[in-house]
Protein backbone atom coordinates (compact mmCIF):
# COMPACT_ATOMS: atom_id res chain seq x y z
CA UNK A 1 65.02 38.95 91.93
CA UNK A 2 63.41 41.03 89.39
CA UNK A 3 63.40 41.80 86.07
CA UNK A 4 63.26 45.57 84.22
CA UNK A 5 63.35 46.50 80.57
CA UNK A 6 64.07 49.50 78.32
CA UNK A 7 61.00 50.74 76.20
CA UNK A 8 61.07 50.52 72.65
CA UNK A 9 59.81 48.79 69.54
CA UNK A 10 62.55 46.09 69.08
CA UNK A 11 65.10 46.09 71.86
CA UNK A 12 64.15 44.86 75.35
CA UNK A 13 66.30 45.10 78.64
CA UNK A 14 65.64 43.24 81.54
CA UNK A 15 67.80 42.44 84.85
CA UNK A 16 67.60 39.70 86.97
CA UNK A 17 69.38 41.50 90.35
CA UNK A 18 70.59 40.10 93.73
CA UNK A 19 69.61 41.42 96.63
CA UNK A 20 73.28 41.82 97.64
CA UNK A 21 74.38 44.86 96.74
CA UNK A 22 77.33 45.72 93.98
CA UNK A 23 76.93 42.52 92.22
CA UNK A 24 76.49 44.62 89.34
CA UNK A 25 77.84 48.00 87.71
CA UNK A 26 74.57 49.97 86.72
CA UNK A 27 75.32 50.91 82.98
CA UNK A 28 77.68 47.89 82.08
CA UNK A 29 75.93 46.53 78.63
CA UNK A 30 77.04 42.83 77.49
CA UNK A 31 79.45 43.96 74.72
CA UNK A 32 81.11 45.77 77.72
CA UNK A 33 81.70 42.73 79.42
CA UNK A 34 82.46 40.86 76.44
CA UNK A 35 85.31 43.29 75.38
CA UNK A 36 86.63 42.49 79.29
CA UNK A 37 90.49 40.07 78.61
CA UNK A 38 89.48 37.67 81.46
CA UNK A 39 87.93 35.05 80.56
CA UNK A 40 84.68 33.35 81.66
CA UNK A 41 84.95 31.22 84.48
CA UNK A 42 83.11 28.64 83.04
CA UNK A 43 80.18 28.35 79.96
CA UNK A 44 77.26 30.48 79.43
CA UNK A 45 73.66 29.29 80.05
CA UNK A 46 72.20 27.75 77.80
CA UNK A 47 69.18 29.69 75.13
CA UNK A 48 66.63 27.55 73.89
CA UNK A 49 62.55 27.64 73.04
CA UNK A 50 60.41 25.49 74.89
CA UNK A 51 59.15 22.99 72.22
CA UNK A 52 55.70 23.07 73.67
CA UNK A 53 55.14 26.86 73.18
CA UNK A 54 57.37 27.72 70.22
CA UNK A 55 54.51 28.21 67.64
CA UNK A 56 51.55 30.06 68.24
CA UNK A 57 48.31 28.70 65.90
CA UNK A 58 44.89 30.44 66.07
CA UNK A 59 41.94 27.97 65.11
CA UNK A 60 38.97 29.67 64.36
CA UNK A 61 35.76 27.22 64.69
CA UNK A 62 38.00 24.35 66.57
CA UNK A 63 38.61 22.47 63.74
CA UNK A 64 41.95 21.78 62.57
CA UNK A 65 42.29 23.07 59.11
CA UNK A 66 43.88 25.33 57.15
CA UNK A 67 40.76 27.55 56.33
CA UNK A 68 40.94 28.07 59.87
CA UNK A 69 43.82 29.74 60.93
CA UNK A 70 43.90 32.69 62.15
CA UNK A 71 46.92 34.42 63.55
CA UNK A 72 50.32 32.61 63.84
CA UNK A 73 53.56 33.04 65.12
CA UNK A 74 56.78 31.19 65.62
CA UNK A 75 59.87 31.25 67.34
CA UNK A 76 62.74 30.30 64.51
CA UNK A 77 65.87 30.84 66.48
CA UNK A 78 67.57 32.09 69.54
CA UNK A 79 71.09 33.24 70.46
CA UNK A 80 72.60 34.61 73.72
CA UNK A 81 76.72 35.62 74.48
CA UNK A 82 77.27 36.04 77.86
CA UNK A 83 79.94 37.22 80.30
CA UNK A 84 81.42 36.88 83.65
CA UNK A 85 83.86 36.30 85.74
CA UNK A 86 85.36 36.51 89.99
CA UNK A 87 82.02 36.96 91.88
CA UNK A 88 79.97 38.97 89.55
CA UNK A 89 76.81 37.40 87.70
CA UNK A 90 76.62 36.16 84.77
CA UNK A 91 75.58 39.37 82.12
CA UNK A 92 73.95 37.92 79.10
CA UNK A 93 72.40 39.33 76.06
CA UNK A 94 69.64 37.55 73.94
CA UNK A 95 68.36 37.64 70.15
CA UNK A 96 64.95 35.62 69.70
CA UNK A 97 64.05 35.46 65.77
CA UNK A 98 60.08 35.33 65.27
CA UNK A 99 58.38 34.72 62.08
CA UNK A 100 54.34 35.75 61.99
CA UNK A 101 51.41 35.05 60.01
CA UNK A 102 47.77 36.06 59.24
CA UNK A 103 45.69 33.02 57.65
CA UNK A 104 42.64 32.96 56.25
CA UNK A 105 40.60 33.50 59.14
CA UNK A 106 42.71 36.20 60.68
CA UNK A 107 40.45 39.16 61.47
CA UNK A 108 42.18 42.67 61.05
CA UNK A 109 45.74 43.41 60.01
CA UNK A 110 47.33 43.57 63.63
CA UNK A 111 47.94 41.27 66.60
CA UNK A 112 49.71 41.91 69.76
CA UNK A 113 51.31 38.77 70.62
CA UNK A 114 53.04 37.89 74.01
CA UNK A 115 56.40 35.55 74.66
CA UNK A 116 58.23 34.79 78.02
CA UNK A 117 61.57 35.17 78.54
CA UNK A 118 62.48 32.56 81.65
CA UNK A 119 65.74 31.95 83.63
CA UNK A 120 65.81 29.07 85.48
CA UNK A 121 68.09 26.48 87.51
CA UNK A 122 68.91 23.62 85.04
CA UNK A 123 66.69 21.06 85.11
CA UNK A 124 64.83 22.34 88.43
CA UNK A 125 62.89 25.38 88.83
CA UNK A 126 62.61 28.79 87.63
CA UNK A 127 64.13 31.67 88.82
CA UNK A 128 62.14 34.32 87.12
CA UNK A 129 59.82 34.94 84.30
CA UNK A 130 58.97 38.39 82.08
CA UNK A 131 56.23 37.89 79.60
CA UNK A 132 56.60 40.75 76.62
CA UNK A 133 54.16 42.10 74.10
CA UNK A 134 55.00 42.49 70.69
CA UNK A 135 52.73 44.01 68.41
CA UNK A 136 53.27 42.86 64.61
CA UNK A 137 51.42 44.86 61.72
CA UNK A 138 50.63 42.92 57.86
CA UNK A 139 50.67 45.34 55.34
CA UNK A 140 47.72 45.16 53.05
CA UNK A 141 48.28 41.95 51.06
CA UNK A 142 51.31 40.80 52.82
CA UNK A 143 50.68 37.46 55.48
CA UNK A 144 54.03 37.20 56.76
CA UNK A 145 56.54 39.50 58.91
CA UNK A 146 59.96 38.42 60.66
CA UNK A 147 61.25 40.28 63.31
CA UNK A 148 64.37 40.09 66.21
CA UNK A 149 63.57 40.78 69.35
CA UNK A 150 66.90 41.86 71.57
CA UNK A 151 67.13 42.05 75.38
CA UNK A 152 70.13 43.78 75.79
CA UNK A 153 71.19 42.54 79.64
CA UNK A 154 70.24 39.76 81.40
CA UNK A 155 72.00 39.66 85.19
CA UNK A 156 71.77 36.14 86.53
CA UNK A 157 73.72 36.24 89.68
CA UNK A 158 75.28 33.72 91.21
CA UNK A 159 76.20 31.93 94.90
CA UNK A 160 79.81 32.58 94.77
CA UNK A 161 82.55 32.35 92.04
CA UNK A 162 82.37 28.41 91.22
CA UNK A 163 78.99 28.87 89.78
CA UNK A 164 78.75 28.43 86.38
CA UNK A 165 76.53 29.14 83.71
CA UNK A 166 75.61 25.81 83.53
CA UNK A 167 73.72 25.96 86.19
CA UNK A 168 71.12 28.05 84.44
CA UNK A 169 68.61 28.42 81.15
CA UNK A 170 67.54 30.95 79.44
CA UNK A 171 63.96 29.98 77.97
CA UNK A 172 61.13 31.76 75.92
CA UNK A 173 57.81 30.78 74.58
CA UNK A 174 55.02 32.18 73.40
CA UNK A 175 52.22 32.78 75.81
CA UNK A 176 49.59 29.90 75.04
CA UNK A 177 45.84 28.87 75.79
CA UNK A 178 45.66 25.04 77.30
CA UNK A 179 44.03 24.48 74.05
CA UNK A 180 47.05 25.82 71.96
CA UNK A 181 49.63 23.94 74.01
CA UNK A 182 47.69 20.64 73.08
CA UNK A 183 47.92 21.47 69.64
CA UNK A 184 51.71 21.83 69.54
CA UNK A 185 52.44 18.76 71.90
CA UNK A 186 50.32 16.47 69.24
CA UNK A 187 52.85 17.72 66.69
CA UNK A 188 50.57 19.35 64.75
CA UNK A 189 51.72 22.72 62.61
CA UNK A 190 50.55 25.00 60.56
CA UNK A 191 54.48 26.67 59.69
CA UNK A 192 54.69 30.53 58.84
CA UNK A 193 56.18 29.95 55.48
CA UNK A 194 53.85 27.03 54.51
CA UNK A 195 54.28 26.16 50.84
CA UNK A 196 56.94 28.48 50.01
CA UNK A 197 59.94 27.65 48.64
């Protein structure tokens, strides 16, 4: 399996794809499928973040405080539709709402940041993983920015036609130092919007 992905600023594509040949049409988007009258044969996977890499915190100097911070990010919310139905895989779509910030002790007024996007067996392995860049520009003065990222077709085949999409996640995280994913498992947070109504 492998993933691939259109090029542009806010829209990704990527494809999880059988070896098998003709599980999938090559152009068929998600709101294709979707408009399909036959039904799924069962639910979609489910979309979540990983807790543990969900917010990004830079901490300039190691100590935790809010002179400190340097670059955050976090992921507010994710959605997915999905379709399928006989023996083809499951085609879903997926919208991952990010908020960003530059503390005090952000240097420069541009980060690249990089999330995952992961499918994986429910509550066993994973299948595949894509990390994506995503390079977020503050305008002078401004220390927030909110963006969607879309990936436009996810293929998650499956063994025959009583597979479900219950069998399967769809995760994403941000892509964290050992020292960042302590600092979110303590349940410490330093939130985008901090002290705004």
């Amino acid at each position: 399996m492998y993933f691939t992905r259109a090029f542009s600023s806010h829209v990704r594509s990527i494809a999880a794809l059988a070896v098998t040949a003709g599980l999938l049409s090559g152009c068929q988007s998600v709101s294709d499928a979707l408009s399909s009258p036959e039904p799924n044969a069962g639910p979609c996977p489910s979309a979540l973040s990983l807790y543990e890499a969900q917010r990004l915190v830079e901490l300039e100097g190691g100590e935790v405080a809010y002179e400190n911070v340097g670059f955050t990010g976090e992921i507010l919310a994710v959605r997915s539709l999905c379709s399928y139905y006989g023996e083809r895989p499951i085609l879903a779509n997926l919208e991952i709402d990010m908020g960003f910030g530059r503390g005090p002790a952000a240097r420069g007024d541009a980060r690249t940041y990089e999330y995952f996007v992961a499918i994986t067996r429910r509550d066993y392995d994973v299948i595949h993983k894509e990390v994506f860049p995503i390079r977020v520009e503050f305008d002078a003065g401004e220390d927030r920015v909110y963006l969607t990222e879309e990936i436009d077709a996810i293929s998650i085949p499956r063994a025959d036609e009583g597979t479900s999409g219950v069998n399967f996640e769809i995760i994403v995280g941000f892509e964290l130092t050992p020292e960042q994913i302590a600092f979110n498992r303590s349940g410490q947070r330093f939130r985008v919007a901090a002290g705004q109504d």
